[in-house]
Protein backbone atom coordinates (compact mmCIF):
# COMPACT_ATOMS: atom_id res chain seq x y z
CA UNK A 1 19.24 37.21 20.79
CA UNK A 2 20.83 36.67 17.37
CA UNK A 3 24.30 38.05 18.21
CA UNK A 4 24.32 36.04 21.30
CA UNK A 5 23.46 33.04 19.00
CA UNK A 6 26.07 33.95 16.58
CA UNK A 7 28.95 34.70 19.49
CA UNK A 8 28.39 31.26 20.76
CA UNK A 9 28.90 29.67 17.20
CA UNK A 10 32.05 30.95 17.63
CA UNK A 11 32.90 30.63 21.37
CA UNK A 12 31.73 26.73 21.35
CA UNK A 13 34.41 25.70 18.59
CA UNK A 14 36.37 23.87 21.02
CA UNK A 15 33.79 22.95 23.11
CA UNK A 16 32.85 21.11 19.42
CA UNK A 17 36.43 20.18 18.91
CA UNK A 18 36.78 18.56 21.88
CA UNK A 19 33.56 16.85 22.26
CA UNK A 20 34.20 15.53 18.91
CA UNK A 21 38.18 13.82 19.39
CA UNK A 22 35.94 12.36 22.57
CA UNK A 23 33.06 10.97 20.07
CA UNK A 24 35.62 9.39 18.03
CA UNK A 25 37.78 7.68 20.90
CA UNK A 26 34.48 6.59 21.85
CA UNK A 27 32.54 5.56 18.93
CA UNK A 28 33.32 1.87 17.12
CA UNK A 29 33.20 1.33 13.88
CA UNK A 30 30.61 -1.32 13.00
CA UNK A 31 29.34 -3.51 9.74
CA UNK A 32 25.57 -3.05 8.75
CA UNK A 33 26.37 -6.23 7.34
CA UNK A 34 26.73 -8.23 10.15
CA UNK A 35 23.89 -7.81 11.35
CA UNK A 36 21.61 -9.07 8.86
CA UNK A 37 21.05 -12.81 8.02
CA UNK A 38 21.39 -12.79 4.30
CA UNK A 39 20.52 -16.52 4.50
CA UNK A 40 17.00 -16.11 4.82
CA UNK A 41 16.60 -13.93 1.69
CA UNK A 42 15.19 -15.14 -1.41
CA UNK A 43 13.99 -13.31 -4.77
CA UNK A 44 10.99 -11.55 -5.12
CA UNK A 45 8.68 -12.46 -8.10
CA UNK A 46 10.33 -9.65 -10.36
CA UNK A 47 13.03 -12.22 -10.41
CA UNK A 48 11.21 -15.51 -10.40
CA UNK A 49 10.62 -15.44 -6.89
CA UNK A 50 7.66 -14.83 -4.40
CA UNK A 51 6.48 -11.51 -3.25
CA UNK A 52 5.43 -10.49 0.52
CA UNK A 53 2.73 -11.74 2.23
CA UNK A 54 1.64 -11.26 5.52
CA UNK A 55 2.61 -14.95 6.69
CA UNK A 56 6.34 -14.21 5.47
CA UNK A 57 7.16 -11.40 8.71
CA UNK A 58 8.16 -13.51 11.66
CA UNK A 59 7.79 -9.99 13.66
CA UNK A 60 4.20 -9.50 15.38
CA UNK A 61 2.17 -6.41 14.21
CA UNK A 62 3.21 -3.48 16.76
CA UNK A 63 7.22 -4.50 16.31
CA UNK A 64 6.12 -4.61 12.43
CA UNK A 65 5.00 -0.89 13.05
CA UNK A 66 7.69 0.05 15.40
CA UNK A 67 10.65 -0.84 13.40
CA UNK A 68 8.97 0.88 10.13
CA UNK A 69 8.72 4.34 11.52
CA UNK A 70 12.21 4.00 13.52
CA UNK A 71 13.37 3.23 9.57
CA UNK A 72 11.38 5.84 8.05
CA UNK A 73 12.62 8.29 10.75
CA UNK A 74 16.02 7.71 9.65
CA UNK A 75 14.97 8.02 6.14
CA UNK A 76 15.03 11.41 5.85
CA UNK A 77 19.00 12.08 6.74
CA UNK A 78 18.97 14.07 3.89
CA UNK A 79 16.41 16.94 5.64
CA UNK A 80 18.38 16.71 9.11
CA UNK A 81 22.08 17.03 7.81
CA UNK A 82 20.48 19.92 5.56
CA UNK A 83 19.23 21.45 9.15
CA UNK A 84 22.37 20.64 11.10
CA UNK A 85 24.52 22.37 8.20
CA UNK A 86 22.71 25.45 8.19
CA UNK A 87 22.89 25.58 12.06
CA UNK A 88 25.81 24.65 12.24
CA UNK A 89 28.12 25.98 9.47
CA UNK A 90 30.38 23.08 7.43
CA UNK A 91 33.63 24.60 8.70
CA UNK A 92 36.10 23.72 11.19
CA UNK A 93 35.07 21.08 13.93
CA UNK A 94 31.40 22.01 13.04
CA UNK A 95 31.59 21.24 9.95
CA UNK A 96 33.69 18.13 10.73
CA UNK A 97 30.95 16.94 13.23
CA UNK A 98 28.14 17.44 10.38
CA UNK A 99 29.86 14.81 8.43
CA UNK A 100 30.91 12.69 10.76
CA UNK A 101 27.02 12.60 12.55
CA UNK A 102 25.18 12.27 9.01
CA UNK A 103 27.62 9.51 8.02
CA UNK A 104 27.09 7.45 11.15
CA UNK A 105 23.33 8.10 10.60
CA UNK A 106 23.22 6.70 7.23
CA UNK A 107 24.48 3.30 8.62
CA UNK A 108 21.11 3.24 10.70
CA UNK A 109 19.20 3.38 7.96
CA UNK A 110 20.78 0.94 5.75
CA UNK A 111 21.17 -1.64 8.18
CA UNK A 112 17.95 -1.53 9.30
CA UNK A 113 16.18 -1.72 5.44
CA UNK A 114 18.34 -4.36 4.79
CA UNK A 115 17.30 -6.46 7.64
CA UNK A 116 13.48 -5.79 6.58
CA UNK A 117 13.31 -6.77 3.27
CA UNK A 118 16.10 -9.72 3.78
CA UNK A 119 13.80 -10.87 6.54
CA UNK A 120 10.25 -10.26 4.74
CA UNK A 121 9.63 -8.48 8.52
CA UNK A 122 7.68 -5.93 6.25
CA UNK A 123 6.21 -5.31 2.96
CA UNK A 124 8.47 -4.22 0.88
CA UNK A 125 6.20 -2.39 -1.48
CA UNK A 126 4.56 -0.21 1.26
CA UNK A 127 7.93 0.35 3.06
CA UNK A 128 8.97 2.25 -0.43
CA UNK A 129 5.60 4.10 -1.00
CA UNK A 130 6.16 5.20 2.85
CA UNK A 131 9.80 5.90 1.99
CA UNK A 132 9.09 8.13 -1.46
CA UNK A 133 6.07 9.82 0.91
CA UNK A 134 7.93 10.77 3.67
CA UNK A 135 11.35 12.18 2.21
CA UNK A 136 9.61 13.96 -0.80
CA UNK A 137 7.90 15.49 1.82
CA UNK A 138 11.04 16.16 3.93
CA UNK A 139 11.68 17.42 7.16
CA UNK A 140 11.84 21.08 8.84
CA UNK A 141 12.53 22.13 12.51
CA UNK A 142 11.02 25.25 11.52
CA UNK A 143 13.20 28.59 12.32
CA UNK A 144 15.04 27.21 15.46
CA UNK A 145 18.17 29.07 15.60
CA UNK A 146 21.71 27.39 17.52
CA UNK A 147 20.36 26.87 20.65
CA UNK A 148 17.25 25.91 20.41
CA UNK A 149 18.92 23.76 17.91
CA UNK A 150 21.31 21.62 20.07
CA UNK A 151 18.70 21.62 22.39
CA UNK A 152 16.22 19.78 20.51
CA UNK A 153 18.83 17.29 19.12
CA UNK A 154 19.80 16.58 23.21
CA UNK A 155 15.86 15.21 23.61
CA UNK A 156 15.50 13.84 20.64
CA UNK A 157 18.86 11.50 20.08
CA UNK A 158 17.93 9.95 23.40
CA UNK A 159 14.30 9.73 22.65
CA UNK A 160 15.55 7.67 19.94
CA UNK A 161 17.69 5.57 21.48
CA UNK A 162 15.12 4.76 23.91
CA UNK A 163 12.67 3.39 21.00
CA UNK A 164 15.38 1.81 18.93
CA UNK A 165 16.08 0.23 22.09
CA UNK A 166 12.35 -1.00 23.27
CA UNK A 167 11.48 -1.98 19.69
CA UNK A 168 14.41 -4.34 19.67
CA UNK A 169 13.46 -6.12 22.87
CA UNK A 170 9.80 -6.08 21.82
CA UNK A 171 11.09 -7.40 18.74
CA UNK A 172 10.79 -11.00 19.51
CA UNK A 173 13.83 -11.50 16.61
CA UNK A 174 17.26 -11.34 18.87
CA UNK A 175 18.90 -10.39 15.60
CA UNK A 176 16.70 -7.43 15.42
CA UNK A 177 17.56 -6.79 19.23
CA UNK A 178 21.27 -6.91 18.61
CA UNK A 179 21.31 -4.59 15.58
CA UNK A 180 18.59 -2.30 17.06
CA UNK A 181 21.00 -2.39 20.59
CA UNK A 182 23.98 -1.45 19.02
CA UNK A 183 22.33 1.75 16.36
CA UNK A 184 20.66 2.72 20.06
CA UNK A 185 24.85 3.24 21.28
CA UNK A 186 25.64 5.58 18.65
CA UNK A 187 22.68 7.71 19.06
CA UNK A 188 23.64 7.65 22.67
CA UNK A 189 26.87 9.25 21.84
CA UNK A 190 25.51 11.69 19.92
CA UNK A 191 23.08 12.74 22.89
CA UNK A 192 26.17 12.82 25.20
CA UNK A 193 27.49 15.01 22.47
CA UNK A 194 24.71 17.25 22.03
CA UNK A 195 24.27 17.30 25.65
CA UNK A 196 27.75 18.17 26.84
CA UNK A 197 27.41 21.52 24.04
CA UNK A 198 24.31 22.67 25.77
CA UNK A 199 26.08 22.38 28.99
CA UNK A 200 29.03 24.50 28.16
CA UNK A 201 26.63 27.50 26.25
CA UNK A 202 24.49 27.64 29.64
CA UNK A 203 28.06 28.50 31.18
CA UNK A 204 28.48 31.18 28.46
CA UNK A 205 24.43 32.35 28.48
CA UNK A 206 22.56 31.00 31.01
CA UNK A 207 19.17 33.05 29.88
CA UNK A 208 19.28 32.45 26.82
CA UNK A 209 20.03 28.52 27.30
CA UNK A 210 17.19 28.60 29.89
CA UNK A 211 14.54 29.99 27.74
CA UNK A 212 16.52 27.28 24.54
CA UNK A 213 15.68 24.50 26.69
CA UNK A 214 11.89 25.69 27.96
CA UNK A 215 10.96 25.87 24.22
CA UNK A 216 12.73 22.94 23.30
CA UNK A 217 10.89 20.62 25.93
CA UNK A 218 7.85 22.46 25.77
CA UNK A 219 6.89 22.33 22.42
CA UNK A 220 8.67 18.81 21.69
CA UNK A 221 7.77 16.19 18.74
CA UNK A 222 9.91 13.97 17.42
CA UNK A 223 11.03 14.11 14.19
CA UNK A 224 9.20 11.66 11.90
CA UNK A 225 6.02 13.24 13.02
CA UNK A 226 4.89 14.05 10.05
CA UNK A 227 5.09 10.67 8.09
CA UNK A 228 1.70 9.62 7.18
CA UNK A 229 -0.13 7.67 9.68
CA UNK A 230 2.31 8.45 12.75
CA UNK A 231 -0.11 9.47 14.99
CA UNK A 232 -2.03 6.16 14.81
CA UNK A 233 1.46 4.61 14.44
CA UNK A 234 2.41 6.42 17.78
CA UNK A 235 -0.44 4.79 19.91
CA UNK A 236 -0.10 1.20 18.77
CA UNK A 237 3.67 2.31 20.38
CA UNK A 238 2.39 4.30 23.33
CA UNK A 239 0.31 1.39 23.96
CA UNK A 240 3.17 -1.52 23.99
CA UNK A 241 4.72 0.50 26.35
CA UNK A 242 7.93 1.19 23.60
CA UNK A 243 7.28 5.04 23.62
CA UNK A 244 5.12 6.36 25.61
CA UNK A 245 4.51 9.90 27.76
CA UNK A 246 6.21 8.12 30.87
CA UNK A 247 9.32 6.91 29.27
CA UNK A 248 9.52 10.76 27.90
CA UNK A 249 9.05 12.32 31.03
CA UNK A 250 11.07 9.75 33.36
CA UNK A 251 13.95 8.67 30.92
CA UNK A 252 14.94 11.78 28.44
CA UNK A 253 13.76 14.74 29.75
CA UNK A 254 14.44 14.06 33.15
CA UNK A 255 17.84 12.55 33.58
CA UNK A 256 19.39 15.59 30.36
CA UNK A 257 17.62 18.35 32.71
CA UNK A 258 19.40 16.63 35.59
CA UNK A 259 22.57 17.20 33.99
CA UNK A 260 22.07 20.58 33.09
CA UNK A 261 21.59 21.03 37.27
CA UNK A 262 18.21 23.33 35.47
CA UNK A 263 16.77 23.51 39.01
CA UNK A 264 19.80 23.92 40.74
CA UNK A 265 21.70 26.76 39.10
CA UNK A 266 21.92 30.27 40.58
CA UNK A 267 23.11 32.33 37.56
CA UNK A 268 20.03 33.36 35.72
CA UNK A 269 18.48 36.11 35.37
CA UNK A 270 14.82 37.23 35.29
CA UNK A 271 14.07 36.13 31.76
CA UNK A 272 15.92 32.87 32.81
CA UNK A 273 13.95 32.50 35.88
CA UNK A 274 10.84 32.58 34.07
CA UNK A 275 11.59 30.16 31.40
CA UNK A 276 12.82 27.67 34.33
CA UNK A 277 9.37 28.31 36.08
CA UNK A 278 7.53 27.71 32.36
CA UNK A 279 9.56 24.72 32.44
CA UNK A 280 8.77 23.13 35.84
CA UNK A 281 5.04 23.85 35.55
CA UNK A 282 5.37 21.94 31.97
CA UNK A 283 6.73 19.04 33.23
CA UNK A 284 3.99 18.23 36.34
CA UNK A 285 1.68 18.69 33.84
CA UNK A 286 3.89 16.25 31.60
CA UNK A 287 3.93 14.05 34.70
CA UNK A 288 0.64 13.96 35.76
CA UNK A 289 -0.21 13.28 32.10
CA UNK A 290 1.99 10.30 31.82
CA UNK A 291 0.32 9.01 35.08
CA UNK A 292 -3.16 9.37 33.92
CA UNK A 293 -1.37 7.54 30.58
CA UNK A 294 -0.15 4.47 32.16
CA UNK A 295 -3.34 3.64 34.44
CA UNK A 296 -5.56 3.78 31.10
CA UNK A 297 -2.90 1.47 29.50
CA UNK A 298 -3.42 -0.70 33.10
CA UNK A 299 -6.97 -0.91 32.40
CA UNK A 300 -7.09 -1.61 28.94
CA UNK A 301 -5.01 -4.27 29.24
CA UNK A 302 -6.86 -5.96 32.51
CA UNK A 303 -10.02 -5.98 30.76
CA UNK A 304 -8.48 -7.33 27.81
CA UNK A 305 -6.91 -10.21 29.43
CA UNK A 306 -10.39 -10.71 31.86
CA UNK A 307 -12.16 -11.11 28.03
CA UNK A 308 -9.62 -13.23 26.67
């Protein structure tokens, strides 16, 4: 499995190359500055000012909670461009994609801090402690080689686009909305790009791509999952319908499986076949999860509203 990993390093190049002059064509340069309304800033008591209390946020609790992991997520760039680089290699269009991703990356972050503490949307104090927490901790995909690699990254740049995306319209700040809309377009393009590389080595290796992907969706978490609190953090978002099972199953791993034509292709072999079989009996289980899910949500929400 290892030289087939290390053969496609090589034989992807300009699939990289390619998908990379169609990244930049694509991608528009933007201003993390624009986005935030420095207007409604004002010093903290450090410098004569005020510090945070909870009346200053004009963002409700759950978009409070949503937009601080969605930050802290993108806090640890450091951890993913050190994974990416040591997948990947930091020569030739590779290497030229590293930089270009972790670069575009870093905007996310800053923007979004900078809109947070301008904004008093969040304490400040916490958001650091959280911040110091999480990256001293760092980040590891554990010993995922290339293709299990690019796989991951497919599921998980549109996982995150999809809660940038929810969080901004659940914001209730259209400022928020439009900066959280237009970070959810470049992670977008860096599915598409992710995506279109997993295409091309399921050309080249079909088993191996197969069995890349089965793992990959199988044993799926996203990547700030271990920042303290996130599972608590994950239900208040399961629960206002930002992230949730359903979105998971019905709007990333569905629609990047239908591109891959997984249940349509002919060219595996047994090993391949299995792994696609692993994969389908996942996903109804995945489904039927999501289901069960949603009509707890349902409830939960009707007897909420019959109390109220």
């Amino acid at each position: 499995m290892g030289d087939i990993q290390t053969n496609l390093l090589h034989e992807l190049e300009p699939v990289v190359e390619m998908n990379l002059n169609r990244h930049l064509d694509a991608a528009k340069d933007w201003m993390p500055h624009d986005y935030i309304p420095w207007s409604r800033g004002r010093d903290f008591a450090f410098l004569g000012g005020e510090d945070w209390t909870p009346e200053d946020s004009p963002l409700d609790p759950v978009a409070r909670t949503a937009m601080t992991v969605n930050l802290l997520t993108e806090d640890n760039l450091p951890s993913y461009h050190r994974e990416i680089a040591n997948r990947f290699g930091l020569d030739g269009a590779w290497g030229q994609w590293v930089g270009r991703w972790t670069a575009e990356e870093g905007r996310h972050g800053i923007a979004l801090r900078d809109y947070l503490v301008v904004t008093r949307g969040v304490d400040p104090v916490r958001l650091e402690q959280l911040r110091m927490a999480h990256m001293a901790a760092g980040y590891s995909s554990g010993n995922k080689q290339l293709l299990q690699g690019i796989a991951y990254v497919s599921f998980q740049e549109l996982a995150t686009r999809v809660s940038h995306r929810n969080t901004g319209k659940s914001s209730g700040c259209p400022i928020a909305e439009q900066l959280l809309a237009r970070i959810s377009t470049d992670e977008n393009l860096h599915m598409i790009f992710y995506r279109n590389l997993v295409a091309a080595a399921f050309d080249r290796a079909p088993d191996a791509t197969m069995a890349a992907i089965r793992d990959e969706v199988v044993g799926f978490t996203m990547p700030g999952s271990g920042m303290p609190d996130f599972a608590r953090n994950a239900v208040t978002i399961a629960m206002a319908g930002i992230y949730d099972l359903r979105l998971h199953h019905d709007e990333v791993v569905t629609p990047i499986l239908r591109f891959w034509r997984v249940f349509e292709r002919d060219d595996l072999g047994p090993l391949g076949e299995q792994a696609r079989e692993e994969l389908a009996e996942f996903l109804s289980g995945l489904d039927a999860q999501a289901s069960r899910f949603v009509e707890q949500r349902e409830r939960k929400r009707t007897g909420m509203m019959a109390r109220a």
